[in-house]
N, C-alpha and C. Protein backbone atom coordinates (compact mmCIF):
# COMPACT_ATOMS: atom_id res chain seq x y z
N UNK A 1 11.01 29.43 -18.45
CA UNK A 1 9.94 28.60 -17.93
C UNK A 1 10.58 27.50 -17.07
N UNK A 2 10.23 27.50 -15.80
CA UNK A 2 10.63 26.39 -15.07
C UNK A 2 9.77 25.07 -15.28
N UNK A 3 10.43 24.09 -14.98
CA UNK A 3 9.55 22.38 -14.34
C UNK A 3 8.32 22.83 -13.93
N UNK A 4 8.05 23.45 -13.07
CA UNK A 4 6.66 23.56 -12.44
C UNK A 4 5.97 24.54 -13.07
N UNK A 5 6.21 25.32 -13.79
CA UNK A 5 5.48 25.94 -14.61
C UNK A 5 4.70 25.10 -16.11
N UNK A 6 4.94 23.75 -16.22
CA UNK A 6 4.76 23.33 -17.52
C UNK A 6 3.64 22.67 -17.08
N UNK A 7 2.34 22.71 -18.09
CA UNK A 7 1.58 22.17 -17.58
C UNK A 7 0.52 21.23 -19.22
N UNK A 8 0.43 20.12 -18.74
CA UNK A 8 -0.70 19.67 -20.26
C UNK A 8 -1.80 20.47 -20.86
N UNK A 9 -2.62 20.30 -21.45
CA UNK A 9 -3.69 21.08 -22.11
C UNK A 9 -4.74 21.34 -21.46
N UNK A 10 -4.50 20.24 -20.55
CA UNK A 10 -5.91 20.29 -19.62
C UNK A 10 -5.95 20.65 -18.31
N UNK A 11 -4.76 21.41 -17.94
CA UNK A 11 -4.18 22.47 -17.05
C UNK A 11 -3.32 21.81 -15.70
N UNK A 12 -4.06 20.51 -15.80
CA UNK A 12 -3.07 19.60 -14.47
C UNK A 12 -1.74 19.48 -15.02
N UNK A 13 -1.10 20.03 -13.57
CA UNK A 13 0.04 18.98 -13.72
C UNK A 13 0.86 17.99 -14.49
N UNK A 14 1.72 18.35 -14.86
CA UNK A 14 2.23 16.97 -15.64
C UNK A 14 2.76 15.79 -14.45
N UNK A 15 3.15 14.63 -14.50
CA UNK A 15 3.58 13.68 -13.67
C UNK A 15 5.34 13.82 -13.48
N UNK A 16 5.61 13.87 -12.33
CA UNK A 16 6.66 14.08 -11.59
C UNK A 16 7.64 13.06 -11.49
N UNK A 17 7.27 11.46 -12.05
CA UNK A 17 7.89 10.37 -11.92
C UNK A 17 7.17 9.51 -12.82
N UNK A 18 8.33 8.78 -13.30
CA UNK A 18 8.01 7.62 -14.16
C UNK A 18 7.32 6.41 -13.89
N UNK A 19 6.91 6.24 -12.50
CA UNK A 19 6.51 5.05 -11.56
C UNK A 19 5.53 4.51 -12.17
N UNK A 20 5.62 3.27 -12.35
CA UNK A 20 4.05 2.51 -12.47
C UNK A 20 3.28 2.27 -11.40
N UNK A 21 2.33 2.25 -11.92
CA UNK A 21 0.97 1.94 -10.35
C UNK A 21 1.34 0.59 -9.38
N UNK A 22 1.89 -0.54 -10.44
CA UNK A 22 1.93 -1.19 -9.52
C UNK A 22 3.04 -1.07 -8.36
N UNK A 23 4.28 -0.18 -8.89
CA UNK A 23 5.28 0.23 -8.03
C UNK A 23 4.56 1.20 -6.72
N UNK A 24 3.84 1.65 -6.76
CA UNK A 24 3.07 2.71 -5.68
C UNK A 24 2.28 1.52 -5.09
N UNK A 25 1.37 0.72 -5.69
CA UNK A 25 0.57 -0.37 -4.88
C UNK A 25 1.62 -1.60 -4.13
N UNK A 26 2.65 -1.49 -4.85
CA UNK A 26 3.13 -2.26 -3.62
C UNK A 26 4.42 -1.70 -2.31
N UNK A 27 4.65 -0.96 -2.83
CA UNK A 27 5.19 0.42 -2.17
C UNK A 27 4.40 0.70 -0.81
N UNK A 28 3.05 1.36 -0.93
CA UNK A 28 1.90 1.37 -0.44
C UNK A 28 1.56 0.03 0.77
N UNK A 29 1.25 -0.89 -0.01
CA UNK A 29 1.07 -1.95 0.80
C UNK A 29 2.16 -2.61 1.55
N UNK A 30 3.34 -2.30 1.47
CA UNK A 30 4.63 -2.71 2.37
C UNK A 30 4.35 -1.67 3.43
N UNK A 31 4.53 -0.27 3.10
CA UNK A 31 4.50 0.82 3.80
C UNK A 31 3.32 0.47 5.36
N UNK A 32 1.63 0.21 4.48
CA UNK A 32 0.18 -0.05 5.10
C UNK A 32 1.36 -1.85 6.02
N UNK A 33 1.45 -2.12 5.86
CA UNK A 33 2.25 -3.77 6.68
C UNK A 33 2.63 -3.46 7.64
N UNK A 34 4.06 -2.49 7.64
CA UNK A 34 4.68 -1.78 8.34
C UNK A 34 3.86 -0.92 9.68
N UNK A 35 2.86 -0.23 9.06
CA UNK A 35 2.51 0.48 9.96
C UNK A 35 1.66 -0.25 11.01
N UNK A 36 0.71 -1.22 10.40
CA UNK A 36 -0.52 -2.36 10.68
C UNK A 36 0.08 -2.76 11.86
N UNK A 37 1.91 -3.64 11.74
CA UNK A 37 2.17 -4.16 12.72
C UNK A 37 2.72 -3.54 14.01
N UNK A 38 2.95 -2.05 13.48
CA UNK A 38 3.11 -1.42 14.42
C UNK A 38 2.29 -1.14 15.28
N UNK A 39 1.27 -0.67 14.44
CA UNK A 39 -0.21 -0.57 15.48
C UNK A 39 -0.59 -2.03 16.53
N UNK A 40 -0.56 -3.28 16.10
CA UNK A 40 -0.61 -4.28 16.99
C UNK A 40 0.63 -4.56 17.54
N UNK A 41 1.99 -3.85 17.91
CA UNK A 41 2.87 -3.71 18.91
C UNK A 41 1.99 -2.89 19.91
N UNK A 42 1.43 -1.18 19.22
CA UNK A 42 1.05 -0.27 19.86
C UNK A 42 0.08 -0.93 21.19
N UNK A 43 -0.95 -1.96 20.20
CA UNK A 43 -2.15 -2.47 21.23
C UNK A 43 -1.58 -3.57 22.08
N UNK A 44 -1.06 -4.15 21.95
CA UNK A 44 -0.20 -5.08 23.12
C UNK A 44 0.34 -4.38 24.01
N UNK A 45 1.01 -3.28 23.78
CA UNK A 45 1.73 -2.62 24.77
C UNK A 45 0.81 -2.07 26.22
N UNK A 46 -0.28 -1.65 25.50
CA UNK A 46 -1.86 -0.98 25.74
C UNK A 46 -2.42 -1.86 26.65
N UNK A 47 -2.58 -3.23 26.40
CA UNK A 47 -3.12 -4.15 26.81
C UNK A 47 -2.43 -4.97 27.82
N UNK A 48 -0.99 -4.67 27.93
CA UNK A 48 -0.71 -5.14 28.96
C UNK A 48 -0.22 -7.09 29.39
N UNK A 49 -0.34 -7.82 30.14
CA UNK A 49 -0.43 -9.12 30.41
C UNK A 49 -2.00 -9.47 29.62
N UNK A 50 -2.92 -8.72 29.27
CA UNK A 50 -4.38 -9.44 28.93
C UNK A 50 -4.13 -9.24 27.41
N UNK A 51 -3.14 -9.39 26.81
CA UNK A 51 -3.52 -9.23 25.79
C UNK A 51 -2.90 -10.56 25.02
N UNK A 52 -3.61 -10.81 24.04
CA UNK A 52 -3.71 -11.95 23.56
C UNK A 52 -3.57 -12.12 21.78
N UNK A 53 -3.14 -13.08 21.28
CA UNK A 53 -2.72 -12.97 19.61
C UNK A 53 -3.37 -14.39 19.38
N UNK A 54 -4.42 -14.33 18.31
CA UNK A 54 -4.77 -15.41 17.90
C UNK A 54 -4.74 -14.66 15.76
N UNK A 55 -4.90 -15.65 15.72
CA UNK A 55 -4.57 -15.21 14.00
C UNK A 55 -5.98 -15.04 13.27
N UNK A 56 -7.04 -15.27 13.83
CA UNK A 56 -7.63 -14.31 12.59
C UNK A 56 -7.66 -12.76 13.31
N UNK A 57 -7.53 -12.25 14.67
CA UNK A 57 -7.80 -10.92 15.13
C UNK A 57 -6.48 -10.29 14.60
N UNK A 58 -5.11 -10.69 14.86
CA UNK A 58 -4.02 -10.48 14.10
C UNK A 58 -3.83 -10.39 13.00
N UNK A 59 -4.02 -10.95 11.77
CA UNK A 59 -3.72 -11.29 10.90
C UNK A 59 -4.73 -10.46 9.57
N UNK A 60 -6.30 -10.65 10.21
CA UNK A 60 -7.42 -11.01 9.53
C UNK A 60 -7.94 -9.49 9.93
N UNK A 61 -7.81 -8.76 10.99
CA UNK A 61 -8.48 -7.55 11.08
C UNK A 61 -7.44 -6.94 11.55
N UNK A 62 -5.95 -6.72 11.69
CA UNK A 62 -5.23 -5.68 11.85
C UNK A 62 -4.06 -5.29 10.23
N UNK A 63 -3.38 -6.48 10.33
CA UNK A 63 -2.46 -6.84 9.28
C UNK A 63 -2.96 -6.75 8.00
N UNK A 64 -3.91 -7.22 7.34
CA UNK A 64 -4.83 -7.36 6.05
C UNK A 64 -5.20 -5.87 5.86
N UNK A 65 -6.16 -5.68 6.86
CA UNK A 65 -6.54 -3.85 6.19
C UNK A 65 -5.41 -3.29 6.36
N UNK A 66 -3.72 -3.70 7.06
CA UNK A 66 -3.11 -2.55 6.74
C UNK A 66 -2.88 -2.60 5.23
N UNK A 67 -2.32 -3.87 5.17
CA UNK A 67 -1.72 -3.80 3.43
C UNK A 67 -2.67 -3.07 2.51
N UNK A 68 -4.43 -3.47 3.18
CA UNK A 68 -5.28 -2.79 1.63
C UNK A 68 -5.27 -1.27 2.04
N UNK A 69 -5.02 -0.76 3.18
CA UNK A 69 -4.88 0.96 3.04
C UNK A 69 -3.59 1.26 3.00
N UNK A 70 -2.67 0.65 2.65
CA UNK A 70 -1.38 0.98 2.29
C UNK A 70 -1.37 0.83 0.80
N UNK A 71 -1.61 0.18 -0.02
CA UNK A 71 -1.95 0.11 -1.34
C UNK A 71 -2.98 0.91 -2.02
N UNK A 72 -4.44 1.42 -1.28
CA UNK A 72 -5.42 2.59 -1.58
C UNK A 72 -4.50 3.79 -1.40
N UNK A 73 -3.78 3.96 -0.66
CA UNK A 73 -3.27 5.28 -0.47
C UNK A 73 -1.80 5.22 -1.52
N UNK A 74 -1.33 4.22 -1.33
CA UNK A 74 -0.29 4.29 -3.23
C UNK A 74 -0.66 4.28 -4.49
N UNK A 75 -2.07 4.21 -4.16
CA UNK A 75 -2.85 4.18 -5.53
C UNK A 75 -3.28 5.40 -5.75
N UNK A 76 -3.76 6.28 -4.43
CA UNK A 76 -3.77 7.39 -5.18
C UNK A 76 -2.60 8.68 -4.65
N UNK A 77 -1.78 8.33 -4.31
CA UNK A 77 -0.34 9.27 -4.51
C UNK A 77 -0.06 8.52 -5.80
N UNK A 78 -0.14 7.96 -6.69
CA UNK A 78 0.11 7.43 -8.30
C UNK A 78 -0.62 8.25 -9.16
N UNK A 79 -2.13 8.72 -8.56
CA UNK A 79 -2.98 9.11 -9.22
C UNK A 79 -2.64 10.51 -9.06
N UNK A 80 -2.14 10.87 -7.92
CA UNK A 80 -2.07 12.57 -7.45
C UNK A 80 -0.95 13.19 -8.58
N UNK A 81 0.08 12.25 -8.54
CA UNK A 81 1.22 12.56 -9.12
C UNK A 81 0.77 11.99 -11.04
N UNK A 82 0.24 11.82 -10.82
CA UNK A 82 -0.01 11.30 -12.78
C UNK A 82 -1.12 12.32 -13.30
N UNK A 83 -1.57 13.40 -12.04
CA UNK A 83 -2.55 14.43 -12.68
C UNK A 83 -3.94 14.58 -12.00
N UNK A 84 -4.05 13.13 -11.63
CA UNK A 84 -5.46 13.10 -10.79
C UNK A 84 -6.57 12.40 -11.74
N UNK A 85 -7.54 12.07 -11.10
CA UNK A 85 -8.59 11.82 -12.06
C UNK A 85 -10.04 11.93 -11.00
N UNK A 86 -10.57 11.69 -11.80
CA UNK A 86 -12.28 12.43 -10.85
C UNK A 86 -12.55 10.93 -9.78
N UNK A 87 -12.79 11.84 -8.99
CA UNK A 87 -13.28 10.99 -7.48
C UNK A 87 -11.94 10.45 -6.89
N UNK A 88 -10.96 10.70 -6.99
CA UNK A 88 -9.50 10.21 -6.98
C UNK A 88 -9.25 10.22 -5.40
N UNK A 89 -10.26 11.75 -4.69
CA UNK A 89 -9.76 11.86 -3.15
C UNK A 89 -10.29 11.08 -2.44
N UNK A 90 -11.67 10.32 -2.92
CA UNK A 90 -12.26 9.72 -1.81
C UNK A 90 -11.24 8.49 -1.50
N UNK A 91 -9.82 8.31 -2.15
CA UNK A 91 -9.26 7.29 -1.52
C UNK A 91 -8.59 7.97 -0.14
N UNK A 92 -9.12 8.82 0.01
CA UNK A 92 -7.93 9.21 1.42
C UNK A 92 -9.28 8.57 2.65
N UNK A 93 -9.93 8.37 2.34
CA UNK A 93 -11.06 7.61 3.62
C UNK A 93 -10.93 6.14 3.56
N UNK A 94 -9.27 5.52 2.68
CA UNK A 94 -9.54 3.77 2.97
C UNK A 94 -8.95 3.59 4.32
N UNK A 95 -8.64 4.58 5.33
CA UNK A 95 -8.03 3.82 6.77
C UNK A 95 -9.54 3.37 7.15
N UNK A 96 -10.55 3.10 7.22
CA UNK A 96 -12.34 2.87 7.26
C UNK A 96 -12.05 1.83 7.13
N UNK A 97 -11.23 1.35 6.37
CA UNK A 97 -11.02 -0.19 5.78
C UNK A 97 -10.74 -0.77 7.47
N UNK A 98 -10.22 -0.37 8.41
CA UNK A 98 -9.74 -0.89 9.86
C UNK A 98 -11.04 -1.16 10.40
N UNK A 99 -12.52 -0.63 10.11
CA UNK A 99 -13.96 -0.62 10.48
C UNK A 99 -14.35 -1.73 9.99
N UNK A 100 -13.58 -2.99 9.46
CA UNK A 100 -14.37 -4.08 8.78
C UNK A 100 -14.52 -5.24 9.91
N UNK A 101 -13.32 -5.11 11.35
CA UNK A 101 -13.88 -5.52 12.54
C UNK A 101 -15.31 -5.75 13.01
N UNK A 102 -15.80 -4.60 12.50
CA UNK A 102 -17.40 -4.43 12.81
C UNK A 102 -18.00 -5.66 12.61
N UNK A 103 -17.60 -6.01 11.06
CA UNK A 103 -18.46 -7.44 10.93
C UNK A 103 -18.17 -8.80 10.80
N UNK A 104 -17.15 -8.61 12.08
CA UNK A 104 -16.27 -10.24 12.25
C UNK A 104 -17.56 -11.35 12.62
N UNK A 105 -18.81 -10.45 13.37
CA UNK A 105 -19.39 -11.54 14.16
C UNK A 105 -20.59 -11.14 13.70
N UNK A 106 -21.76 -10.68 12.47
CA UNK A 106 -22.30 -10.45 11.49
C UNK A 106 -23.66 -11.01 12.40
N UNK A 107 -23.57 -11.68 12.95
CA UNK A 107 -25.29 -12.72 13.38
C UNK A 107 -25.37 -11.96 14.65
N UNK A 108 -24.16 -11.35 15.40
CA UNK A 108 -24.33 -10.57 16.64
C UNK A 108 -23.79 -8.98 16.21
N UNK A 109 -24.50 -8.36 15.91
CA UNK A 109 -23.79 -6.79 15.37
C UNK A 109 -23.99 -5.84 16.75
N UNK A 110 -25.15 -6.68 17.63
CA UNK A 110 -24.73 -5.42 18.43
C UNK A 110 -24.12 -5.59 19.67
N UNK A 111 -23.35 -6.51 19.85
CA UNK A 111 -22.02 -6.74 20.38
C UNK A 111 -21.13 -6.00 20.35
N UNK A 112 -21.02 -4.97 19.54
CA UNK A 112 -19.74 -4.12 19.21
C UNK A 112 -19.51 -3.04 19.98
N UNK A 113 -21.00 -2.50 20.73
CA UNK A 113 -21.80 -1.77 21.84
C UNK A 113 -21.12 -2.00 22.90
N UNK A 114 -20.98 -3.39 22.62
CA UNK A 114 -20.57 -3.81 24.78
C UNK A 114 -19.06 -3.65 25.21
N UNK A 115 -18.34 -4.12 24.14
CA UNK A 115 -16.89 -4.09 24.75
C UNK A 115 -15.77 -3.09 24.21
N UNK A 116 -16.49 -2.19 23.61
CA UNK A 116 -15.51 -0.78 23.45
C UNK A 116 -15.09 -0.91 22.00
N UNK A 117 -15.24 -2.23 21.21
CA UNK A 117 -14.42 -2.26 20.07
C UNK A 117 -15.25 -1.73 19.03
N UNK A 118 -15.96 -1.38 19.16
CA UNK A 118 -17.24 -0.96 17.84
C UNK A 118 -16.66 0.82 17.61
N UNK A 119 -16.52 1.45 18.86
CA UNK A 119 -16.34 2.65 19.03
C UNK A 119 -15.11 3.06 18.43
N UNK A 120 -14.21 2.39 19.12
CA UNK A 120 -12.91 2.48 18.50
C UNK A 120 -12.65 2.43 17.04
N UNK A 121 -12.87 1.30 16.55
CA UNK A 121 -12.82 0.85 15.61
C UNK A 121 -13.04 1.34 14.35
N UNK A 122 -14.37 2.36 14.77
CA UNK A 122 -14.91 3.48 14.05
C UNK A 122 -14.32 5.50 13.99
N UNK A 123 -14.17 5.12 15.59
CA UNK A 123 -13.41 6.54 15.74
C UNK A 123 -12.33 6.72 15.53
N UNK A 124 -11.80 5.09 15.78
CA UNK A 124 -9.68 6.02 15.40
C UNK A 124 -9.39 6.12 13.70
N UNK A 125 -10.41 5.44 12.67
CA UNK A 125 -9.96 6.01 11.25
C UNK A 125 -10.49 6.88 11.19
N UNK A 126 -11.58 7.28 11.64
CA UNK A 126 -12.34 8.39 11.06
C UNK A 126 -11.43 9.08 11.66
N UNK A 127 -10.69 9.73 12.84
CA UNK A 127 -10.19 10.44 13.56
C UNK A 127 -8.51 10.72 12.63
N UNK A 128 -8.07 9.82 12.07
CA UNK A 128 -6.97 9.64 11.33
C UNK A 128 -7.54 10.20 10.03
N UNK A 129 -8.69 10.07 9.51
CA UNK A 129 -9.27 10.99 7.92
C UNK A 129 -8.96 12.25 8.28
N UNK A 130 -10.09 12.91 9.56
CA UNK A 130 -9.77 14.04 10.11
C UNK A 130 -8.77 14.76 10.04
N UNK A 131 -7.33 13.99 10.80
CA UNK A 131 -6.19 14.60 11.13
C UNK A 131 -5.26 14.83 9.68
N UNK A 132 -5.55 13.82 8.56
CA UNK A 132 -5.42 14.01 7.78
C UNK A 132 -5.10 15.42 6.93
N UNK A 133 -6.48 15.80 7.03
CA UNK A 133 -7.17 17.18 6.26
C UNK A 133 -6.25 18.30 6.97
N UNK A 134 -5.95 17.90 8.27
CA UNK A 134 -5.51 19.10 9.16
C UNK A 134 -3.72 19.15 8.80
N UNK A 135 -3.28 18.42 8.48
CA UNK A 135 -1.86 18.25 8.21
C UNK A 135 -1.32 19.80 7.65
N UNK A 136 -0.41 20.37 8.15
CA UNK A 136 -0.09 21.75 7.66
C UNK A 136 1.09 21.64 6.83
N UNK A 137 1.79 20.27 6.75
CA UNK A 137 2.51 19.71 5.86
C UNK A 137 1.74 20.18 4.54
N UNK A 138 2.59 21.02 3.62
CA UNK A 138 2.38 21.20 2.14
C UNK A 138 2.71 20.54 0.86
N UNK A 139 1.86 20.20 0.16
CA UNK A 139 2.03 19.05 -0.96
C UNK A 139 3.35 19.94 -2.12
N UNK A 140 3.52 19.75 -3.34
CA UNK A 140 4.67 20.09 -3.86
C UNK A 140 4.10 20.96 -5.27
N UNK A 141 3.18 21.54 -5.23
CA UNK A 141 2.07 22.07 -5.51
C UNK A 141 2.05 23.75 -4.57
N UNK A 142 2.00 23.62 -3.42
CA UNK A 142 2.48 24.68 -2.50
C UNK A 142 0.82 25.07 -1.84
N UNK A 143 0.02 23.93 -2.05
CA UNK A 143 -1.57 23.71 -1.56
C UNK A 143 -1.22 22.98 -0.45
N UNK A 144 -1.66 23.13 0.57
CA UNK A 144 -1.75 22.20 2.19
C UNK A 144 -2.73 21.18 1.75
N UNK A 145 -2.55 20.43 2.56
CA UNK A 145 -3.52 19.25 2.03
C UNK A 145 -4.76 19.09 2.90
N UNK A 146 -5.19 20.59 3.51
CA UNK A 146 -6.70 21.18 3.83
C UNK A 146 -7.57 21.40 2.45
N UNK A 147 -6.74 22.04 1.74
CA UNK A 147 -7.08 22.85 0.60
C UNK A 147 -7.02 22.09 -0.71
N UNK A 148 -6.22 20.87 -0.47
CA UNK A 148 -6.31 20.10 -1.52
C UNK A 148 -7.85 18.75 -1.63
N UNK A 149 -8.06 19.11 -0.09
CA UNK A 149 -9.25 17.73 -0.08
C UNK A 149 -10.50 18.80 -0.30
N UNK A 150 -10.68 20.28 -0.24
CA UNK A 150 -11.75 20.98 -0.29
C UNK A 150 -11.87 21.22 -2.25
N UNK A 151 -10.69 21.17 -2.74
CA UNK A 151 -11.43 21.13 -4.20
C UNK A 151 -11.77 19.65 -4.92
């Protein structure tokens, strides 16, 4: 009987690592930092001489949701790897968390219409959930992670 053949009573997986959650949540949220500020290198670059850094658009709607979808998504690679638990996948839809732009300016919502940022804002996570699902990268399991978000 090999490692991957051993499985608990209740047919999942046993856990692959000793890690505590909070080691994955902050793991996660360094990782979500990392990437956040990359993405506001990405949009400066994009933007050219017009682009501009004030700290709550920096800080408050790029940087912040990275850390909280860097920590949703260590929370559940903690959960994937400890067996899973019910409703466990809908954490792969916290890049949405980048959609909270939407309601910087709450008394004007349909502002978001006029200057391109509503669209965006909405299409590049959803577009990143998407690409997600499509990843032909295989989990350690030997399921693609098409096939892992369909059960």
């Amino acid at each position: 009987m090999t490692i991957q053949e051993v499985h608990d009573v209740s047919g999942r997986p046993r856990a692959r690592h000793g890690g505590a959650p909070t080691m994955a949540l902050l793991v996660g949220g360094l990782c979500g930092l990392a990437w956040a500020a990359g993405l506001r290198g990405f949009m400066a670059q994009i933007a050219g001489s017009e682009s501009t850094v004030d700290w709550a658009g920096t800080f408050g709607w790029v940087l912040l949701p990275g850390v909280g979808v860097g920590a949703l998504l260590g929370w559940a690679e903690h959960l994937r790897t400890s067996g899973g638990r019910r409703g466990w996948r809908w954490l792969a839809l916290s890049p949405l968390l980048f959609s909270a732009i939407l309601f910087s300016r709450p008394l004007d919502m349909l502002s978001i219409l006029e200057d391109g940022l509503g669209g965006g804002a909405i299409g590049v996570p959803l577009y990143a959930c998407w690409a997600g699902t499509r990843c032909p990268a295989e989990d350690h399991a030997g399921h693609g992670s098409s096939a892992a978000l369909s059960s």
